[in-house]
PDB file of N, CA and C in Angstrom:
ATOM      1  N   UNK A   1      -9.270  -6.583  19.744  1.00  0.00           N
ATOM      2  CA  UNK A   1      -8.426  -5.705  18.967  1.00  0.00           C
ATOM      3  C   UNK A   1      -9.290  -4.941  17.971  1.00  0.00           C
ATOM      4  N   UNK A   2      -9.059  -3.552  17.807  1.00  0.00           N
ATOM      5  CA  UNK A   2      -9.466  -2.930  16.760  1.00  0.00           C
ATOM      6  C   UNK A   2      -9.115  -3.305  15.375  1.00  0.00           C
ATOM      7  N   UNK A   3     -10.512  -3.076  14.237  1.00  0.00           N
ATOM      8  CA  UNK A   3      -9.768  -3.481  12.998  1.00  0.00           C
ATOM      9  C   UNK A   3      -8.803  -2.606  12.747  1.00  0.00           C
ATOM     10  N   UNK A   4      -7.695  -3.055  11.863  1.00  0.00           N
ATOM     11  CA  UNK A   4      -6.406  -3.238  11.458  1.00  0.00           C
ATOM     12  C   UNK A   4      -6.357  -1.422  10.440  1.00  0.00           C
ATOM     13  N   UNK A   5      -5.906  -0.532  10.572  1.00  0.00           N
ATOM     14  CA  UNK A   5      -5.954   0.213   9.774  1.00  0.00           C
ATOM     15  C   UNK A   5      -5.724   0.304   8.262  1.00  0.00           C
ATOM     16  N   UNK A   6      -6.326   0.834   7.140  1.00  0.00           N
ATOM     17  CA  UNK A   6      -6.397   0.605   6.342  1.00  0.00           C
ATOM     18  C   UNK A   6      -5.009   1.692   5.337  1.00  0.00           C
ATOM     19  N   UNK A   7      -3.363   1.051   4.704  1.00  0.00           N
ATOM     20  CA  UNK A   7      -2.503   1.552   4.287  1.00  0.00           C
ATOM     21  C   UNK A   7      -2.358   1.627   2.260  1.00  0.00           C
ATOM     22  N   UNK A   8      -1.777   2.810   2.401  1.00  0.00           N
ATOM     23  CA  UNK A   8      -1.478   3.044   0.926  1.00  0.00           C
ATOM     24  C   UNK A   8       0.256   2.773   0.943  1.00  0.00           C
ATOM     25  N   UNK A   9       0.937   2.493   0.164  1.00  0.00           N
ATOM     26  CA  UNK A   9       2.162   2.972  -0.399  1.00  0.00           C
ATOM     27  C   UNK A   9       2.510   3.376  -1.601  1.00  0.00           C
ATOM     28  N   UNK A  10       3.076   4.725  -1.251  1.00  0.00           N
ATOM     29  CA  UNK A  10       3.367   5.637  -2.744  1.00  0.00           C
ATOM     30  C   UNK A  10       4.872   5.242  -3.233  1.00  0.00           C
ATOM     31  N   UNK A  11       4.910   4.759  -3.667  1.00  0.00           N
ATOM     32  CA  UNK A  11       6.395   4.731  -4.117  1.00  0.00           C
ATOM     33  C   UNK A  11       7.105   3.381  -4.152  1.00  0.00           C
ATOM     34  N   UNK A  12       7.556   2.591  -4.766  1.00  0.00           N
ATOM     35  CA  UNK A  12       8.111   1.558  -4.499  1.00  0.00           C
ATOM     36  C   UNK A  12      10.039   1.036  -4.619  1.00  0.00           C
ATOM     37  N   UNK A  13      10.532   2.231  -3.977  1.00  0.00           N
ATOM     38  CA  UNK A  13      11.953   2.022  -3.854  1.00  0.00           C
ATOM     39  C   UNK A  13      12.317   1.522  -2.727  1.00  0.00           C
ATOM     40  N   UNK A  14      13.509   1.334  -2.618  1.00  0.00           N
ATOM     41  CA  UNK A  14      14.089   0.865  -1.020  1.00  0.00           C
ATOM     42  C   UNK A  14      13.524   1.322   0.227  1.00  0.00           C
ATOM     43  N   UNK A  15      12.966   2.230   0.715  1.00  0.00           N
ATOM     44  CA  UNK A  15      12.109   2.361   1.357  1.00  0.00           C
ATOM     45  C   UNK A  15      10.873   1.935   1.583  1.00  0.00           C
ATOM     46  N   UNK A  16      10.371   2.083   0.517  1.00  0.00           N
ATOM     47  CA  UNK A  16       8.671   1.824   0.279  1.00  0.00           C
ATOM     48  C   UNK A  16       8.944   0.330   0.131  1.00  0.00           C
ATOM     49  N   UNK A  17       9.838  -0.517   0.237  1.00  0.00           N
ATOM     50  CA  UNK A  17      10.093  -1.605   0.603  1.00  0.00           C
ATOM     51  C   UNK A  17      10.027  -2.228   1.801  1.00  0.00           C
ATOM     52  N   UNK A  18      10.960  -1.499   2.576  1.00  0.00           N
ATOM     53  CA  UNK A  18      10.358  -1.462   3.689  1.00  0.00           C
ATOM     54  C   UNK A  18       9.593  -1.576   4.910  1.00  0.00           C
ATOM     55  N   UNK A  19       8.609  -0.292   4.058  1.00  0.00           N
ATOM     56  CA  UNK A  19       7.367   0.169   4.638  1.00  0.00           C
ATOM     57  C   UNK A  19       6.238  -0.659   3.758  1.00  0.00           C
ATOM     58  N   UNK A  20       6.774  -1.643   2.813  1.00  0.00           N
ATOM     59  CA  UNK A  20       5.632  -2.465   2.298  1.00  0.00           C
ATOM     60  C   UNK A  20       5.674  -3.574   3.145  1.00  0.00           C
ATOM     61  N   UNK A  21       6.918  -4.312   3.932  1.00  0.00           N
ATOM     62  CA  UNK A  21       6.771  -5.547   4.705  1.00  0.00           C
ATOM     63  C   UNK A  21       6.689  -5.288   6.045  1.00  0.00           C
ATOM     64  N   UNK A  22       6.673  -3.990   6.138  1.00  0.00           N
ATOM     65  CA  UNK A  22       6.014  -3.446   7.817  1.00  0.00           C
ATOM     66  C   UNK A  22       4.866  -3.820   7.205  1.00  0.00           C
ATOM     67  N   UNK A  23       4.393  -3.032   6.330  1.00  0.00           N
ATOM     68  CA  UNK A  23       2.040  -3.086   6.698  1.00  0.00           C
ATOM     69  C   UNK A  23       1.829  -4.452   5.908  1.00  0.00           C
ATOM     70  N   UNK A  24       2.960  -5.658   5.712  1.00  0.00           N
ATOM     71  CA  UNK A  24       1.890  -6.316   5.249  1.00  0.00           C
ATOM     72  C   UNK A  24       1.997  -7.219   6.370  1.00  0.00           C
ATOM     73  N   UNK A  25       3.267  -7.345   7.093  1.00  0.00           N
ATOM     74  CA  UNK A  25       3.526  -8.196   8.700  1.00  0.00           C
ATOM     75  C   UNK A  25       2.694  -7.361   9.701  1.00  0.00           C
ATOM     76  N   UNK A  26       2.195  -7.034   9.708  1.00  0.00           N
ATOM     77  CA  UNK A  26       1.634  -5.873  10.718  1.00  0.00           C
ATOM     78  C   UNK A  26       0.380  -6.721  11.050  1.00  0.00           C
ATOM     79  N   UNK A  27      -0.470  -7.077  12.395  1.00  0.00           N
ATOM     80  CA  UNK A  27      -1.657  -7.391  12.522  1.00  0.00           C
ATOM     81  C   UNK A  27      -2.419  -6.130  12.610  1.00  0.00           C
ATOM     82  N   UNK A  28      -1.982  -4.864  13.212  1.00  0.00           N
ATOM     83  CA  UNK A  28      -2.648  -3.866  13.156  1.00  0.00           C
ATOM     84  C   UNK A  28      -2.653  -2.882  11.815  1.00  0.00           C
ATOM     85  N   UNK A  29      -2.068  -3.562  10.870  1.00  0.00           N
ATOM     86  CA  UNK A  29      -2.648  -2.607   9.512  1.00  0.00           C
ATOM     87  C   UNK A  29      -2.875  -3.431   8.059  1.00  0.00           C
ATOM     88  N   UNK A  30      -4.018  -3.310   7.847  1.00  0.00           N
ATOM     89  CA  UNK A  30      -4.544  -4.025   6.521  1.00  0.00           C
ATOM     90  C   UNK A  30      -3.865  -3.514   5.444  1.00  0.00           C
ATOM     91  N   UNK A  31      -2.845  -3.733   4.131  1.00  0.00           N
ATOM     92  CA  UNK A  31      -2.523  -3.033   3.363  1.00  0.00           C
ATOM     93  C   UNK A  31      -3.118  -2.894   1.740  1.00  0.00           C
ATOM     94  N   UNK A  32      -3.824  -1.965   1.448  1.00  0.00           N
ATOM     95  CA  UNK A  32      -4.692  -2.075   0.659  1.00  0.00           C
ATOM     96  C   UNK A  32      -4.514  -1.777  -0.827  1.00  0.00           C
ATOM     97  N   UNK A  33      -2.929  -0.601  -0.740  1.00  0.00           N
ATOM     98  CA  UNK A  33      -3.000  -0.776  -2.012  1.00  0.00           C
ATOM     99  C   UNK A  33      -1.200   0.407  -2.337  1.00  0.00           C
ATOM    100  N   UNK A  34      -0.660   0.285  -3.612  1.00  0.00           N
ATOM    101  CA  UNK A  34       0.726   0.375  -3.601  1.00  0.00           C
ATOM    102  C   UNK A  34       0.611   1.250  -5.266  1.00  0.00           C
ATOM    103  N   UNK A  35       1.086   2.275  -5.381  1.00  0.00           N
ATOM    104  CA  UNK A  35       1.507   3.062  -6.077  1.00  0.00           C
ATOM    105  C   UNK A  35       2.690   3.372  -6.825  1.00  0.00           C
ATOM    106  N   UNK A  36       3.179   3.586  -7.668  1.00  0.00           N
ATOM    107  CA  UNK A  36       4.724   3.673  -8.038  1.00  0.00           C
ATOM    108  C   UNK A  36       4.725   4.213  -9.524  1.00  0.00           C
ATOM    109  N   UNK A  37       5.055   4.945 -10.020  1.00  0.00           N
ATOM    110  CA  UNK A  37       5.067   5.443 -11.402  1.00  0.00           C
ATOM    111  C   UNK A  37       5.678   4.356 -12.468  1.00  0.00           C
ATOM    112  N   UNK A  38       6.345   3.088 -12.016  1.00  0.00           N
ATOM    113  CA  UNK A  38       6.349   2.364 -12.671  1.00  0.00           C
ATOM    114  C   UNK A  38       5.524   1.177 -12.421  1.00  0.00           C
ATOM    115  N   UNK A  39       4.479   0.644 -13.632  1.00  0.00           N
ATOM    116  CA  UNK A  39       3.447  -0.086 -13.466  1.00  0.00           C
ATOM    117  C   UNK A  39       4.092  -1.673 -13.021  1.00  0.00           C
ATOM    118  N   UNK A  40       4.802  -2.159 -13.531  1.00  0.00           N
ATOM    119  CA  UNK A  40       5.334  -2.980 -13.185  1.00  0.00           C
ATOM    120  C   UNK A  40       5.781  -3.343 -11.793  1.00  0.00           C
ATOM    121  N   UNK A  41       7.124  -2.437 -11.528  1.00  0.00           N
ATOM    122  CA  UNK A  41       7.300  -2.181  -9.965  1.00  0.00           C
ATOM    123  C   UNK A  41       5.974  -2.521  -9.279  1.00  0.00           C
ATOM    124  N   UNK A  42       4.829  -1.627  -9.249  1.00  0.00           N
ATOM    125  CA  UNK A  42       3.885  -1.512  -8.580  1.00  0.00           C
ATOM    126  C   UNK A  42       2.975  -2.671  -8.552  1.00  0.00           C
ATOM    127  N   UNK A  43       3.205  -3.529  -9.370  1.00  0.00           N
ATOM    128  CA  UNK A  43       2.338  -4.541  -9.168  1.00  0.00           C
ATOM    129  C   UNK A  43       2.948  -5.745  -8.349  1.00  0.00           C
ATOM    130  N   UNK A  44       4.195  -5.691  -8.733  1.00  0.00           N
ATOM    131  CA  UNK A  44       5.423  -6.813  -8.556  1.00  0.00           C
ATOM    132  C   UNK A  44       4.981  -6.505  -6.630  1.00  0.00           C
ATOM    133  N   UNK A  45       5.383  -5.423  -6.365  1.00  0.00           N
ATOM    134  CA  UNK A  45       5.341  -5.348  -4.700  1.00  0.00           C
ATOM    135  C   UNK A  45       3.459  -5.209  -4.354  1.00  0.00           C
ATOM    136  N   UNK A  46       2.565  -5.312  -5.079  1.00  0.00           N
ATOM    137  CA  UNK A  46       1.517  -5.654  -4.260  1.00  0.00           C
ATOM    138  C   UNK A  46       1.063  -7.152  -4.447  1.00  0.00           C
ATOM    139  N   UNK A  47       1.887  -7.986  -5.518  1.00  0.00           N
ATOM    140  CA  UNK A  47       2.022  -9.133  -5.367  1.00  0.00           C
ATOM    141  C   UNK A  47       2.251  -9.551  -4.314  1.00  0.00           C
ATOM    142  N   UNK A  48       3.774  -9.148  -4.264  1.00  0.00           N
ATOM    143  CA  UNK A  48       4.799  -9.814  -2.937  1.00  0.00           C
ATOM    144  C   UNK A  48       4.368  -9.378  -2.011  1.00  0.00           C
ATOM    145  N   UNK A  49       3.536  -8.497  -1.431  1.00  0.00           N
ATOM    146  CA  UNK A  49       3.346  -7.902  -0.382  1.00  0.00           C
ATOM    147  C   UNK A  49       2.039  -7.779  -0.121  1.00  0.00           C
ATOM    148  N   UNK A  50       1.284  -8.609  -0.783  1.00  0.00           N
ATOM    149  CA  UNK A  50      -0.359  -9.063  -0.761  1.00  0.00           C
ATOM    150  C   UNK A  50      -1.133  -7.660  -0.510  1.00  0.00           C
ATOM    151  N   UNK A  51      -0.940  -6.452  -1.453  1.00  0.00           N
ATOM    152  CA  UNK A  51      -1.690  -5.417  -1.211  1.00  0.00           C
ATOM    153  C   UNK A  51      -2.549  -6.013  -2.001  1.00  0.00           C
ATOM    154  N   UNK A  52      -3.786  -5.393  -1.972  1.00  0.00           N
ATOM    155  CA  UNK A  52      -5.262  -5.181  -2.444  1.00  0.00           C
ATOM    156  C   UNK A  52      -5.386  -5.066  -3.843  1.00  0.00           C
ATOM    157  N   UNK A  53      -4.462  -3.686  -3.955  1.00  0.00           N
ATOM    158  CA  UNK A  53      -4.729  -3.019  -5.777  1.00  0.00           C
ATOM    159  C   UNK A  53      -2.712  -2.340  -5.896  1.00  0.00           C
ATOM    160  N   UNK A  54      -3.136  -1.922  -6.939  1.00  0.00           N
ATOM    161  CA  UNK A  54      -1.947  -1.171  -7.387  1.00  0.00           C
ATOM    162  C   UNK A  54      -2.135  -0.578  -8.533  1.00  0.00           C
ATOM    163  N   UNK A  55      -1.501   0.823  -8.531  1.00  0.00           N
ATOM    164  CA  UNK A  55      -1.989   2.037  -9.232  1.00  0.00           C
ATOM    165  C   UNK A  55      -0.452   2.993  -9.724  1.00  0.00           C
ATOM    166  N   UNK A  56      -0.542   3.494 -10.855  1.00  0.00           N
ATOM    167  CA  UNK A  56       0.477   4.700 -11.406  1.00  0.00           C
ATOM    168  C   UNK A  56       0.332   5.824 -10.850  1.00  0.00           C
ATOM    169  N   UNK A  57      -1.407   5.772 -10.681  1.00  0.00           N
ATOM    170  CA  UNK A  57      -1.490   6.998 -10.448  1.00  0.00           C
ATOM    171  C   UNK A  57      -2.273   7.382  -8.997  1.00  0.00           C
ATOM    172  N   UNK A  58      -0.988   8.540  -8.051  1.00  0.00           N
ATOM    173  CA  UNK A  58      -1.258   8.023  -6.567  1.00  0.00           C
ATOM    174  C   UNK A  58      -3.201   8.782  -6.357  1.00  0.00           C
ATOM    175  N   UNK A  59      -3.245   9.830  -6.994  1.00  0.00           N
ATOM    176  CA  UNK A  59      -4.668  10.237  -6.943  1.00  0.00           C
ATOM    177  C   UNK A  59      -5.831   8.932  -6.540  1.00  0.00           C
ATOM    178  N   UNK A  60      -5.922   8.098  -7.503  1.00  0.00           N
ATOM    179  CA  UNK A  60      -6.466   7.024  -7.712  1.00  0.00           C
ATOM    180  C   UNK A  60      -6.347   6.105  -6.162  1.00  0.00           C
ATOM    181  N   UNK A  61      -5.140   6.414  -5.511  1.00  0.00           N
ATOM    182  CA  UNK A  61      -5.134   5.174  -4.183  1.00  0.00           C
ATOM    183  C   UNK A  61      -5.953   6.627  -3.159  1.00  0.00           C
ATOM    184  N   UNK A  62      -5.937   7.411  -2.966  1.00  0.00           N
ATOM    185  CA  UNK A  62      -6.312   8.544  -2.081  1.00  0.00           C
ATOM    186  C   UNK A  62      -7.597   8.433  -2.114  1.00  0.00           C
ATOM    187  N   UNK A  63      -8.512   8.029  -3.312  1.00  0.00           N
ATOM    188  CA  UNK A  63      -9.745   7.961  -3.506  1.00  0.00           C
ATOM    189  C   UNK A  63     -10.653   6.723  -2.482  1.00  0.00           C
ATOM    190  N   UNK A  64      -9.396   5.992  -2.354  1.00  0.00           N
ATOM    191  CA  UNK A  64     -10.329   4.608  -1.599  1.00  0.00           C
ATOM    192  C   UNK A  64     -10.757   4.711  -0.357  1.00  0.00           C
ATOM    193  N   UNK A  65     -11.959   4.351  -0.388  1.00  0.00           N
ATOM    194  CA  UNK A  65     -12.303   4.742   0.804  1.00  0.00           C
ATOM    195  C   UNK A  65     -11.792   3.452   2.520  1.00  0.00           C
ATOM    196  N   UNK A  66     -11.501   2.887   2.177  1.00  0.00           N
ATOM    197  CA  UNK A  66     -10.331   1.638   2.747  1.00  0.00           C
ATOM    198  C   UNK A  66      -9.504   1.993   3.618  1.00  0.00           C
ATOM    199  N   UNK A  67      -8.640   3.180   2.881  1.00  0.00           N
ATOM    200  CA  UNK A  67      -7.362   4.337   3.121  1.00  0.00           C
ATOM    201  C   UNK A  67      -7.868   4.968   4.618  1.00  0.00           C
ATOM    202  N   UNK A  68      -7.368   4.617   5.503  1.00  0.00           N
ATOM    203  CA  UNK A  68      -7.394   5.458   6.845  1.00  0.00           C
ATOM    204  C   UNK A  68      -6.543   6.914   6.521  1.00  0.00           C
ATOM    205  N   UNK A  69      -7.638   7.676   6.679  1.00  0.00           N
ATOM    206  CA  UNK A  69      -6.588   9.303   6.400  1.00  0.00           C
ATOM    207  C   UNK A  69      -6.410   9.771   7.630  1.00  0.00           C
ATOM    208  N   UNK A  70      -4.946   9.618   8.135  1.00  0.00           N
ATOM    209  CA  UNK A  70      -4.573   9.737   9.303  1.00  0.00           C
ATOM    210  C   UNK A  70      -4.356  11.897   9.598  1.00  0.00           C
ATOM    211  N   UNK A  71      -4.486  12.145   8.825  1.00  0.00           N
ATOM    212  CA  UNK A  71      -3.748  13.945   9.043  1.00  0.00           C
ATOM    213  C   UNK A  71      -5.227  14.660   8.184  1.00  0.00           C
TER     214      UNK A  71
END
């Protein structure tokens, strides 16, 4: 198997909920790190969702080089 692609999540509402226990159940995607304008939120779901890092500010997750830039 190829390594696991490397995921951001921007946002942490009902969606980005979601799409946080897709990439962290996922064998094919490593999830590295979770964004949300509220700091709290954002940490709470890379807790629960064993991301990497967590950030306010989404600039800051775009920078990693981890981040598979798919487009």
């Amino acid at each position: 198997m190829k390594n696991p692609a490397g995921f951001e999540l921007i946002g942490c509402g009902v969606w980005g909920e979601v799409h946080a226990r897709t990439y962290a159940n996922s064998p094919h995607a490593k999830f590295i790190a979770v964004g949300d304008k509220d700091q709290n939120q954002a940490k709470h779901f890379a807790g629960l969702y064993k991301a990497s890092n967590y950030y306010t500010d989404f600039k800051k997750i775009l920078e990693k080089p981890e981040i598979d830039k798919l487009c």
